[in-house]
Protein backbone atom coordinates (compact mmCIF):
# COMPACT_ATOMS: atom_id res chain seq x y z
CA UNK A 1 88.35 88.54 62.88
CA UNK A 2 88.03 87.67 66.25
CA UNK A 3 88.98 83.93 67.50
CA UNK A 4 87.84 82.95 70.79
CA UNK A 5 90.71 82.21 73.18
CA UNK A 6 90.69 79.10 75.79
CA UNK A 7 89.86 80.12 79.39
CA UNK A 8 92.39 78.81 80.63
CA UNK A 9 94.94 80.80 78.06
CA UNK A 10 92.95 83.73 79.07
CA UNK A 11 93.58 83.53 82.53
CA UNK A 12 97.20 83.52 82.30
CA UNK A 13 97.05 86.91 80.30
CA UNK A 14 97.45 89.98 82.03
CA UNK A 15 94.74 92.79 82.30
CA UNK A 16 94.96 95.85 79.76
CA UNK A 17 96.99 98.43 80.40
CA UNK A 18 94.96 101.53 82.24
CA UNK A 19 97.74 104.06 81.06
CA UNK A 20 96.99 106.77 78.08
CA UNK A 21 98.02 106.47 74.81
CA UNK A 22 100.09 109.89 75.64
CA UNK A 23 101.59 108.01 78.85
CA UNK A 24 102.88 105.12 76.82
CA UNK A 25 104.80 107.62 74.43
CA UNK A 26 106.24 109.26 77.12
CA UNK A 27 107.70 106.27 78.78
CA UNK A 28 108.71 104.94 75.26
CA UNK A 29 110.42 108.30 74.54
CA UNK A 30 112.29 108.86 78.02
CA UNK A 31 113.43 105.56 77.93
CA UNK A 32 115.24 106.41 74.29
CA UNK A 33 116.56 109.55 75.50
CA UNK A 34 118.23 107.90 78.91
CA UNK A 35 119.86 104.87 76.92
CA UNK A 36 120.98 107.20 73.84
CA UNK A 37 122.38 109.40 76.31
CA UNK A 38 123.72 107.17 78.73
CA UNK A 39 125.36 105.39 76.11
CA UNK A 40 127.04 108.67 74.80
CA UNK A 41 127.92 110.39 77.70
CA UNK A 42 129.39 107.04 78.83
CA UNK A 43 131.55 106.83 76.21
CA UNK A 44 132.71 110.32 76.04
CA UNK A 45 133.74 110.00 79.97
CA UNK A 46 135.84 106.90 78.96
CA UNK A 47 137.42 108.25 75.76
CA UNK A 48 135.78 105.12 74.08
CA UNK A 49 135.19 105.40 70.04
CA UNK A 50 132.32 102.77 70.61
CA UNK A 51 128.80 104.28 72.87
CA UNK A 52 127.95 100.27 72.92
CA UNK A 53 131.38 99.47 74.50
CA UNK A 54 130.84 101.80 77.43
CA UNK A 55 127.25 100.80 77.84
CA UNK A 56 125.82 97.31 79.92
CA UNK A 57 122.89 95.40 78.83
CA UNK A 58 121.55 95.31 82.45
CA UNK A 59 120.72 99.64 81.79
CA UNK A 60 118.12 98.29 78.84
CA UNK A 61 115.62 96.58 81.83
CA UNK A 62 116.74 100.10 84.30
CA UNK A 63 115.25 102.33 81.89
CA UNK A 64 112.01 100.25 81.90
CA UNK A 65 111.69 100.72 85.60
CA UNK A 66 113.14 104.36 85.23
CA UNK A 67 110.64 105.78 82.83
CA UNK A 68 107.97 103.05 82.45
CA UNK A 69 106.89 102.69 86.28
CA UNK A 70 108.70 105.86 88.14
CA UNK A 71 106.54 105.96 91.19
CA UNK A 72 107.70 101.64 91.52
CA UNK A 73 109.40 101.14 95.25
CA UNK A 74 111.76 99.46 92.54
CA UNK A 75 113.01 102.40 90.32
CA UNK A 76 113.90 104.45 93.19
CA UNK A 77 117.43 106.30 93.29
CA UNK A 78 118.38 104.05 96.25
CA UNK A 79 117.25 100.88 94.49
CA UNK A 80 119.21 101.02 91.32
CA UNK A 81 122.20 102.44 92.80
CA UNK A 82 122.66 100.42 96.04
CA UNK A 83 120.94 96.94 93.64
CA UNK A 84 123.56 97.71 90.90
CA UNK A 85 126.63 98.20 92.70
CA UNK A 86 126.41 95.87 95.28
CA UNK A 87 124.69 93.14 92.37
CA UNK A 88 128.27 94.34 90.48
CA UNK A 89 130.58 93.86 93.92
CA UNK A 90 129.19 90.18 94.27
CA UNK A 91 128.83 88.99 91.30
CA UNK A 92 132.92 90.05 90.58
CA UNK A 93 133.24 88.02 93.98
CA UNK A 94 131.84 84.82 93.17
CA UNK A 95 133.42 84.69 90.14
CA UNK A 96 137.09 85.19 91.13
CA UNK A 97 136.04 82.28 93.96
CA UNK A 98 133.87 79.91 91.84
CA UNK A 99 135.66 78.69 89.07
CA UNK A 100 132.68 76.96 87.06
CA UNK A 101 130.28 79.79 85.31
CA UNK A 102 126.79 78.31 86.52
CA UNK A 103 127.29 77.81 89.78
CA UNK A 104 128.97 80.68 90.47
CA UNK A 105 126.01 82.78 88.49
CA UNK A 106 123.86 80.82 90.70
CA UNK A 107 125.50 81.91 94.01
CA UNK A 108 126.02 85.64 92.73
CA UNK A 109 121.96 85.65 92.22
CA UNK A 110 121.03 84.23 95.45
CA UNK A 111 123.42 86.68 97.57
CA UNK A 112 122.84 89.74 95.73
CA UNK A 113 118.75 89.04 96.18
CA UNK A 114 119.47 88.62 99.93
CA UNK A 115 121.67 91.75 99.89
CA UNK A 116 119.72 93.82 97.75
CA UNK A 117 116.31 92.90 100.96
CA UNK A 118 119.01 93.31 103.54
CA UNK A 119 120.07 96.87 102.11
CA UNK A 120 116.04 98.00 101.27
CA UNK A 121 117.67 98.36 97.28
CA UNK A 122 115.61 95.72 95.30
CA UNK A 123 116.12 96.43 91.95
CA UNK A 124 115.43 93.40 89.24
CA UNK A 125 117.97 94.84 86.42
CA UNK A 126 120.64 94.12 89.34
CA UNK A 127 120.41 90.42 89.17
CA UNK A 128 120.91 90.74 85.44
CA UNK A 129 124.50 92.76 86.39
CA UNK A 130 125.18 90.16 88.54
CA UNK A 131 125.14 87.62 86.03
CA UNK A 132 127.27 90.12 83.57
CA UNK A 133 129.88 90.17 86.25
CA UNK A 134 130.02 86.43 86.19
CA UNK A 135 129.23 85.49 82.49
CA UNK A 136 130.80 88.85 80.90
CA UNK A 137 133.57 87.58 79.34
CA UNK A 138 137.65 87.81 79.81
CA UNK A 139 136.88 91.32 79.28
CA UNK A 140 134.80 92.12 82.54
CA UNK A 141 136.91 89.37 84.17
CA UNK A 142 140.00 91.29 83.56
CA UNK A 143 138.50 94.54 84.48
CA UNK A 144 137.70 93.17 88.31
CA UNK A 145 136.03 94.93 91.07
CA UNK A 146 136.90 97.83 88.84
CA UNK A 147 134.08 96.81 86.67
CA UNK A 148 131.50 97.80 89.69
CA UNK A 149 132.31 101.64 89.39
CA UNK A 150 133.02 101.36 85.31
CA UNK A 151 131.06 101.00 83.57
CA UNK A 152 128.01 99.70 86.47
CA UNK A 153 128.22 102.80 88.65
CA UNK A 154 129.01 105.21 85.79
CA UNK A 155 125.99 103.91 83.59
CA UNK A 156 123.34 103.64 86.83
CA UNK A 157 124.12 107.23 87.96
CA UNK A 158 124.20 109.05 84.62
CA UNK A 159 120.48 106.78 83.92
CA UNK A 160 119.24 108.13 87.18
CA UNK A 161 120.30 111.54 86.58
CA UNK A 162 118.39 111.58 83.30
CA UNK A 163 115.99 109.92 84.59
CA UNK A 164 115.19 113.01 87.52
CA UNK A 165 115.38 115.34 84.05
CA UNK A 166 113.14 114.04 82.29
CA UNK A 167 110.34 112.48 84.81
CA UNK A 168 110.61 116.44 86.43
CA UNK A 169 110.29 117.89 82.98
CA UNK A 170 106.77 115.79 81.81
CA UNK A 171 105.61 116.56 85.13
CA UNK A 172 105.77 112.80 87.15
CA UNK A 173 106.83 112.71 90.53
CA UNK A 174 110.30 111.51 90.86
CA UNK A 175 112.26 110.05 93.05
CA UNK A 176 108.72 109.05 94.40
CA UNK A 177 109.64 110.44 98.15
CA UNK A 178 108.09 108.68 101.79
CA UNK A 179 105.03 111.16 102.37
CA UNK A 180 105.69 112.98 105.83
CA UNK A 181 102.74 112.08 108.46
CA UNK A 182 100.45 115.35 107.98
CA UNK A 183 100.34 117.42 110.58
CA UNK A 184 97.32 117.50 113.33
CA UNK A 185 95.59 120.86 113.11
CA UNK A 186 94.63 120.80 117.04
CA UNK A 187 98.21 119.25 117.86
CA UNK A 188 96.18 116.21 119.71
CA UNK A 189 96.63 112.39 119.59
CA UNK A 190 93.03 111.99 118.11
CA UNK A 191 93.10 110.49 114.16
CA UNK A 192 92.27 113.80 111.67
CA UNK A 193 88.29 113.11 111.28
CA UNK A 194 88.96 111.13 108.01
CA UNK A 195 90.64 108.59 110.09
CA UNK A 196 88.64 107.89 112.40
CA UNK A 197 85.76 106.01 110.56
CA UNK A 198 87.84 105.15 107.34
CA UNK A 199 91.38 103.06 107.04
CA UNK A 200 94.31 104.49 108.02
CA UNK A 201 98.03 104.36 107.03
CA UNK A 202 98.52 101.47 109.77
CA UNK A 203 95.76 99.35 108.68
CA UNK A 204 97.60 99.69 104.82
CA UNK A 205 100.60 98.50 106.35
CA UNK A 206 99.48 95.69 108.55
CA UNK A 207 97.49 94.41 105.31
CA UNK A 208 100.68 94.60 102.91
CA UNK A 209 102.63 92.64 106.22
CA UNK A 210 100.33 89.92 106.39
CA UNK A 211 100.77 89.54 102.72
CA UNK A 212 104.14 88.81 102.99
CA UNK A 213 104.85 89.13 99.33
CA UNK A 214 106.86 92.01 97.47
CA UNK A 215 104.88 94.35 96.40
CA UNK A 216 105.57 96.98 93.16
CA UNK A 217 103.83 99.79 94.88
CA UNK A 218 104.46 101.78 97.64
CA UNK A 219 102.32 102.32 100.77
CA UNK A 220 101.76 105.95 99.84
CA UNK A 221 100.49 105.39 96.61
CA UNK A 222 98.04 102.91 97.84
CA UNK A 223 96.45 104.71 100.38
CA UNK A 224 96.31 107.71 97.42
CA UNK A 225 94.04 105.48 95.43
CA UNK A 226 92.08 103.96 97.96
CA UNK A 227 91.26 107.60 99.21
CA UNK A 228 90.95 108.73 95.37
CA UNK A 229 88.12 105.25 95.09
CA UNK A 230 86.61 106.11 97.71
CA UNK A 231 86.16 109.95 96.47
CA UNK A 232 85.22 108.28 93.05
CA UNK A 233 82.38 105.56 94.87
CA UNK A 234 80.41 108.98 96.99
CA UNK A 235 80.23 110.82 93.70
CA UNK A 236 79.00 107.78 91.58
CA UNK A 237 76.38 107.06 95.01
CA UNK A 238 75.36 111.05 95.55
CA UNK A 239 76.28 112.75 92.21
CA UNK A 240 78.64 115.81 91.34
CA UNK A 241 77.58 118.94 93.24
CA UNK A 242 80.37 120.90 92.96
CA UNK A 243 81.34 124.09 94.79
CA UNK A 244 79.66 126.29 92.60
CA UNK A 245 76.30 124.91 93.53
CA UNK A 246 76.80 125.37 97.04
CA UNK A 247 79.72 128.55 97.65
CA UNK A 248 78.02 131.63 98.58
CA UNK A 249 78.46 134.15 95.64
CA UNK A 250 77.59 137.53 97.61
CA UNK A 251 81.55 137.70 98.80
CA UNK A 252 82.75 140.41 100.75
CA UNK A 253 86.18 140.93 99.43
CA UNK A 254 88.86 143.53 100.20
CA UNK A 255 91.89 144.93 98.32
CA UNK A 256 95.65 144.93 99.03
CA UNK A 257 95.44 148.91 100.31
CA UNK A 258 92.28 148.40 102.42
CA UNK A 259 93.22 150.13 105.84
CA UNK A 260 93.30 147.29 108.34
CA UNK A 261 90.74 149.36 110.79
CA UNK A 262 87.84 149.18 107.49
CA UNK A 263 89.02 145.52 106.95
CA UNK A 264 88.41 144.67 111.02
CA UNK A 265 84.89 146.36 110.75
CA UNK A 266 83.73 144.50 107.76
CA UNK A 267 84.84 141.08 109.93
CA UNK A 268 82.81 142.15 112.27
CA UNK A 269 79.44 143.93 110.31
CA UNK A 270 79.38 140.36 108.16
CA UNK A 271 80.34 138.09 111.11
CA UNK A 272 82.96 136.33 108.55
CA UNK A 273 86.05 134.95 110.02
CA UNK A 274 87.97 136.20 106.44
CA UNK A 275 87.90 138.10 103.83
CA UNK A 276 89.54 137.32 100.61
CA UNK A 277 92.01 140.15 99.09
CA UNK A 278 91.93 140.58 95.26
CA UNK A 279 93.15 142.11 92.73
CA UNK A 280 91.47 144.83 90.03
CA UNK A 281 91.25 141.62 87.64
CA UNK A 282 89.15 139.86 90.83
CA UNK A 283 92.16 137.57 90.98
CA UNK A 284 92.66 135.97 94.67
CA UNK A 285 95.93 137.00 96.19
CA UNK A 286 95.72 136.40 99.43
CA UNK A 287 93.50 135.90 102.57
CA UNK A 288 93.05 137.75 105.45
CA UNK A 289 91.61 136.23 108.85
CA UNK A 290 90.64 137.43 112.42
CA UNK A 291 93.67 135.22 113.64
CA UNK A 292 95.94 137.75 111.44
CA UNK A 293 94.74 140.61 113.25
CA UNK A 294 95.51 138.97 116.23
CA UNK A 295 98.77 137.72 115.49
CA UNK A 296 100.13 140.63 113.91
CA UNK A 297 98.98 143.17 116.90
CA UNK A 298 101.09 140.39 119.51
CA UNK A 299 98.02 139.74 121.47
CA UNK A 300 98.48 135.88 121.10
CA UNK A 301 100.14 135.03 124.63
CA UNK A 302 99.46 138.46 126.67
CA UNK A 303 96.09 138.96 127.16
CA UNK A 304 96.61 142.33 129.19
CA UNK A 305 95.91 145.09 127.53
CA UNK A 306 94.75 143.33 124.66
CA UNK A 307 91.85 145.65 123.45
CA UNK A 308 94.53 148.40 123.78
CA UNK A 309 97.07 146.39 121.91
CA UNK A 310 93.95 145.80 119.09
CA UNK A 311 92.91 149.45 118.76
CA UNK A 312 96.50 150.83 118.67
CA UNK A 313 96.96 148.15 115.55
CA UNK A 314 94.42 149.07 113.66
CA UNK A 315 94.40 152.47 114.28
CA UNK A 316 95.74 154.73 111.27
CA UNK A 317 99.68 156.28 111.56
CA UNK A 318 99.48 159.67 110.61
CA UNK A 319 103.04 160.38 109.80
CA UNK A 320 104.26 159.47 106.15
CA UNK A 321 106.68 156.81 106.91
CA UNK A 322 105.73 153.95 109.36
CA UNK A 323 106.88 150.42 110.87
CA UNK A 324 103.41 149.48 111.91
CA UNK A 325 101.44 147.34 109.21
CA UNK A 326 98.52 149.98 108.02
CA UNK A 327 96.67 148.02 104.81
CA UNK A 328 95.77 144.48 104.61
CA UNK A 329 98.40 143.13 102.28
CA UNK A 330 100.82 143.61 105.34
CA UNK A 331 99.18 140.75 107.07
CA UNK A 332 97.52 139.10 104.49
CA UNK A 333 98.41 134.84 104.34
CA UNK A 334 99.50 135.33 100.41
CA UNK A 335 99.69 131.19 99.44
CA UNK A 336 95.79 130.72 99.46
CA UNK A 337 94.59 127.35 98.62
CA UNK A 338 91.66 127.87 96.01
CA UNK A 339 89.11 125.71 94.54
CA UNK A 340 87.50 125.45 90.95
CA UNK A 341 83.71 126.20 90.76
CA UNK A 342 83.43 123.05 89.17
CA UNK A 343 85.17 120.88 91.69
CA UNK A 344 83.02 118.34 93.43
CA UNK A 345 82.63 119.13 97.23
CA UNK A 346 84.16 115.28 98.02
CA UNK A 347 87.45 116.68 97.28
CA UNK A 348 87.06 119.32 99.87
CA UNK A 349 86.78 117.16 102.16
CA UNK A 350 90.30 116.03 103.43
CA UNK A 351 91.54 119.80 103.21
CA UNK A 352 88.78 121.29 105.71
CA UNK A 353 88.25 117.95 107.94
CA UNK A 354 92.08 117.14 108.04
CA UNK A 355 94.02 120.69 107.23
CA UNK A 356 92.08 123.06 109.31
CA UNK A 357 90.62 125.41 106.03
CA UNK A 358 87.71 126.57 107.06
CA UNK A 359 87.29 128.78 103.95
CA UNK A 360 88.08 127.99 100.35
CA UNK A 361 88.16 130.69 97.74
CA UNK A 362 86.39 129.64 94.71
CA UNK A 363 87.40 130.61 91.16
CA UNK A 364 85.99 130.77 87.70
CA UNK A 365 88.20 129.12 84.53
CA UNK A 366 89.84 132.57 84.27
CA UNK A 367 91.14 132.40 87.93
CA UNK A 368 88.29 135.15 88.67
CA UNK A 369 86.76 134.93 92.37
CA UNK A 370 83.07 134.20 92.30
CA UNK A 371 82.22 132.96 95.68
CA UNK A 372 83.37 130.87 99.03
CA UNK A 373 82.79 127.60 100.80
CA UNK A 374 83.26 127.69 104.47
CA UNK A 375 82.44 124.08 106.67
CA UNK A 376 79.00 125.22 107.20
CA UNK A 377 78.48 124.99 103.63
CA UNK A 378 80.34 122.05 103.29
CA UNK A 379 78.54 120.10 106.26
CA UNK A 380 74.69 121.50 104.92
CA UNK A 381 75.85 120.48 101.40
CA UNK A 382 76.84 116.56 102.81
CA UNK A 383 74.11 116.51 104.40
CA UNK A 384 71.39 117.48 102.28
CA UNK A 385 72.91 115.09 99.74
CA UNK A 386 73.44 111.88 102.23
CA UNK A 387 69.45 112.82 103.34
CA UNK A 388 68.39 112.94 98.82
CA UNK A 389 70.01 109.18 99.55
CA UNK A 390 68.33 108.15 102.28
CA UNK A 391 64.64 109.90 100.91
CA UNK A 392 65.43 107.94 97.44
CA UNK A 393 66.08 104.78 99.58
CA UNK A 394 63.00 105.21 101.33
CA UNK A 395 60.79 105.83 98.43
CA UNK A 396 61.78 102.50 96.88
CA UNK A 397 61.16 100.37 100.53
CA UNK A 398 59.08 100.84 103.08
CA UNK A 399 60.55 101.89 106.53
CA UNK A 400 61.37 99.31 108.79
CA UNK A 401 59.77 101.08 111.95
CA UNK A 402 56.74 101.78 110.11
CA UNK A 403 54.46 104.16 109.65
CA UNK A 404 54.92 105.75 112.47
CA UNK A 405 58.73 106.22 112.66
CA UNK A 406 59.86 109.58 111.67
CA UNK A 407 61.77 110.04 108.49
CA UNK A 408 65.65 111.11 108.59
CA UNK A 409 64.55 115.13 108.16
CA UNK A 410 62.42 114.95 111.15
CA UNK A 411 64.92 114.52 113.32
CA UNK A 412 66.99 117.31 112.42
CA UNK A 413 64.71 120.36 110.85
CA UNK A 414 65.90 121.94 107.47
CA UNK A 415 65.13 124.98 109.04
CA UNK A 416 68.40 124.44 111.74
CA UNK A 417 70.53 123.21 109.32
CA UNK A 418 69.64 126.77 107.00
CA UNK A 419 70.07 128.52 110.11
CA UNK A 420 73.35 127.64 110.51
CA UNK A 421 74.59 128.00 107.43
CA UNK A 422 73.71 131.49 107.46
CA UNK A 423 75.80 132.18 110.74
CA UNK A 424 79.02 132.52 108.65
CA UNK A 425 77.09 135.67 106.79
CA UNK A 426 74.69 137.52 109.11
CA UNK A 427 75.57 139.01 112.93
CA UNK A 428 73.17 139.95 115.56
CA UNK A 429 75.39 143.43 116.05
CA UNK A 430 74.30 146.29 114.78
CA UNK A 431 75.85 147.64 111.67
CA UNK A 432 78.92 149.97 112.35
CA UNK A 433 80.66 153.00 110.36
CA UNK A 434 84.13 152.49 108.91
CA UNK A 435 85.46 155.00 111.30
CA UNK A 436 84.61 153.21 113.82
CA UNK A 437 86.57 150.21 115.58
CA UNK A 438 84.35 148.33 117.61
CA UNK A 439 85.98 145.15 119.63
C-alpha cells in the first residue's frame, strides 16, 4: 500500500539512486573485503590477538568513499592519506593542549577542516579521526602522536591499497587521475573543432568557481557527462544511424606480406589515403597510410631527391636477407582504433574532429572488418541527418521567408555533397599494373 507523503517531507528526500543493482553489490562487497582485510592484516602487523583492536572506527565511513563513490575528488589516495594523518597529528595536539574533551574536539575539527583545504586532502572520515584522537580514551591518549602512524596510517594505507585491488580488478577507474589536456592535432592555439562552438574545460571551471561550494565531483568527470548528454540529446533529436549505415563496405584491404610497391599502387589506383591490413580471419591488425610510406622512406624533412628516395623504398631487395622494410607489416601503425558497425556516428565525432582519424575501421560482433568511415562520410552522414531535421521542421511550419525562399538543400546540391563523398574512392588517374610504381 502506498501512503502519500507531505511535500514538504518529500522535498527533503534525496533522488533515487541511478546506479545498477550489480553496482550496488559491488560497492557493498569491496567495502567487506577492505574492512575484513584491513582489520586482519592490521592485526597480524601488530601481533594483536584482537582484528577489532588494531582497527579505527573512522576506516568504516573510508571504505564508503573507497568503494561506494571511487571516482569522488574525496576518496582519492591523496585525500585519505594526507586527511587522515594530518586529522590524526591535530587532533593528538589539541588534546595534549586542551584539557576539557569538547572544546578541544571542537578546535581539532575546525583546524584539521582548514588543513585538510590548505593541503587539497579533504576527506570527511578524517574529521571523525580527529575526534578519536581527542575522545579515544586513556588508551589513544597514552599512545600519543604515535597513534597517527598506528593504527591511523597503518589502517588508511593498507584500505587504499585494497582499495586500488579491487576497484582495478571490477574494472572502475582508480585513483581517478587529472586528465592530461589532449593534444592539438595541427599543434596550433585554435580550440579542437568541438570547442569552439560547445563549452570548454575553462567555462566548467569558471562555473564550479563562481559556485563557491565543495563539490563531490571532479572537473573531469563533469565535462565527461556533459559531452556524454550532449551525445545522448543529438541521437534522441536525429536518431541512431550508426556506422554501418553509412561506412563504405567495398574495402580495399591488404595483408601483412603485401610488398610495399603493390600496397603504394593500390593507394594510388583507389585514391585512398589507407588501407587497412588484416588477417586470414579478416581481423584488423593494423593500418597502413600514405604518411607511412613517407616516413619510413625519410623523405619527411629533405625534399631532394625525394621521388628517388620513394622508388628506392618501395622497390623490391633481391637478395635473401635485407634491412630495408619490403611488406607492409614493416610500416604498418599496429594500435588501430576501430569502431562497431553498430556504433552511432555521434561518437565518432570527438575522435576525427579532435584526434586527427580520418579513417575508422569498422567491425562486425566477431571483430571481422566489413567496411570504413572516413570524414567525408562522416560530414555527408551529419549533414544529411541535420537537413531530415530541418525538412521535418519545415513540413510542420511554414518558412519564414516564404514561398519564395529556397529550402536548406537548395543551397548546397545533394549532388556536391555525393560527389565528394566519393573522392575518398574513385581517382581521375588511369588504372596502373602492380609492377608498376607510379609517383
Amino acid at each position: 500500500m502506498n501512503f502519500p507523503v507531505p511535500s514538504w517531507l518529500a522535498a527533503l528526500l534525496p533522488a533515487s539512486a541511478t546506479v545498477s543493482h550489480a553496482e550496488r553489490l559491488r560497492s557493498s562487497l569491496g567495502a567487506f573485503l577492505g574492512i575484513l582485510l584491513t582489520g586482519a592484516a592490521s592485526a597480524w602487523f601488530l601481533h594483536s590477538p584482537v582484528a577489532a583492536a588494531a582497527l579505527i572506527a573512522p576506516m568504516g565511513a573510508s571504505a564508503v568513499l573507497l568503494f561506494g563513490v571511487p571516482n569522488s575528488p574525496l576518496a582519492q589516495p591523496w585525500s585519505i592519506i594526507g586527511g587522515n594523518l594530518v586529522s590524526a597529528l591535530i587532533g593528538v595536539t589539541c588534546a595534549k593542549l586542551i584539557d576539557a574533551p569538547v572544546p578541544a574536539a571542537a578546535a581539532a575539527i575546525f583546524f584539521a577542516i582548514a588543513a585538510m583545504f590548505a593541503l587539497r586532502c579533504v576527506h570527511p572520515p578524517s574529521g571523525a579521526v580527529a575526534l578519536t584522537a581527542v575522545l579515544g580514551g586513556p588508551a589513544v591518549h597514552a599512545a600519543g602522536y604515535g597513534f597517527v602512524l598506528v593504527p591511523v596510517g597503518l589502517n588508511s594505507i593498507i584500505l587504499l591499497a585494497l582499495a586500488v585491488a579491487f576497484n582495478k580488478a571490477t574494472g572502475r577507474r582508480y585513483p581517478h587521475m587529472q586528465q592530461p589536456v589532449p593534444p592539438r592535432p595541427h599543434r596550433t592555439k585554435d580550440l579542437v573543432p568541438t570547442a569552439r562552438a560547445g563549452f570548454t574545460a575553462q567555462d566548467i571551471r569558471a562555473v564550479m568557481q563562481d559556485y563557491d561550494e565543495m563539490l563531490d565531483v571532479s572537473a573531469d568527470d563533469l565535462e565527461n557527462l556533459f559531452r556524454r548528454t550532449e551525445m545522448h540529446a543529438f541521437r534522441r533529436r536525429f536518431g541512431d544511424t550508426t556506422c554501418g549505415d553509412i561506412m563504405s563496405k567495398d574495402i580495399v584491404s591488404v595483408e601483412f606480406a603485401t610488398e610495399l610497391a603493390h600496397a603504394w599502387n593500390l593507394l594510388r589506383e583507389h585514391s585512398v589515403e589507407a588501407l587497412p591490413v588484416l588477417n586470414r580471419a579478416r581481423h584488423v591488425i593494423g593500418i597502413v597510410t600514405r604518411s607511412d610510406f613517407i616516413i619510413h622512406a625519410n623523405v619527411r624533412s629533405d625534399f631532394a631527391g625525394m621521388r628517388a628516395r620513394l622508388l628506392a623504398f618501395l622497390k623490391r631487395t633481391d637478395h635473401t636477407h635485407s634491412d630495408k622494410h619490403e611488406v607492409v607489416g614493416q610500416i604498418m601503425t599496429a594500435n588501430v582504433r576501430t569502431a562497431r558497425d553498430s556504433t552511432p556516428i555521434a561518437q565518432l565525432v570527438p575522435f576525427m574532429a579532435d584526434m586527427g582519424f580520418h579513417h575508422v575501421p569498422v567491425v562486425d560482433s566477431r571483430g571481422r572488418l566489413v567496411g570504413m568511415v572516413t570524414q567525408t562520410d562522416l560530414i555527408g552522414a551529419l549533414y544529411e541527418t541535420a537537413l531530415a531535421r530541418i525538412d521535418g521542421d519545415h513540413d510542420a511550419q511554414p518558412a519564414p521567408g516564404g514561398p519564395d525562399t529556397p529550402a536548406p538543400s537548395e543551397f548546397i546540391s545533394r549532388h556536391d555533397i555525393n560527389a565528394g563523398s566519393q573522392s575518398d574512392a574513385q581517382d581521375a588517374s588511369p588504372t596502373t599494373r602492380s609492377d608498376q610504381v607510379p609517383l
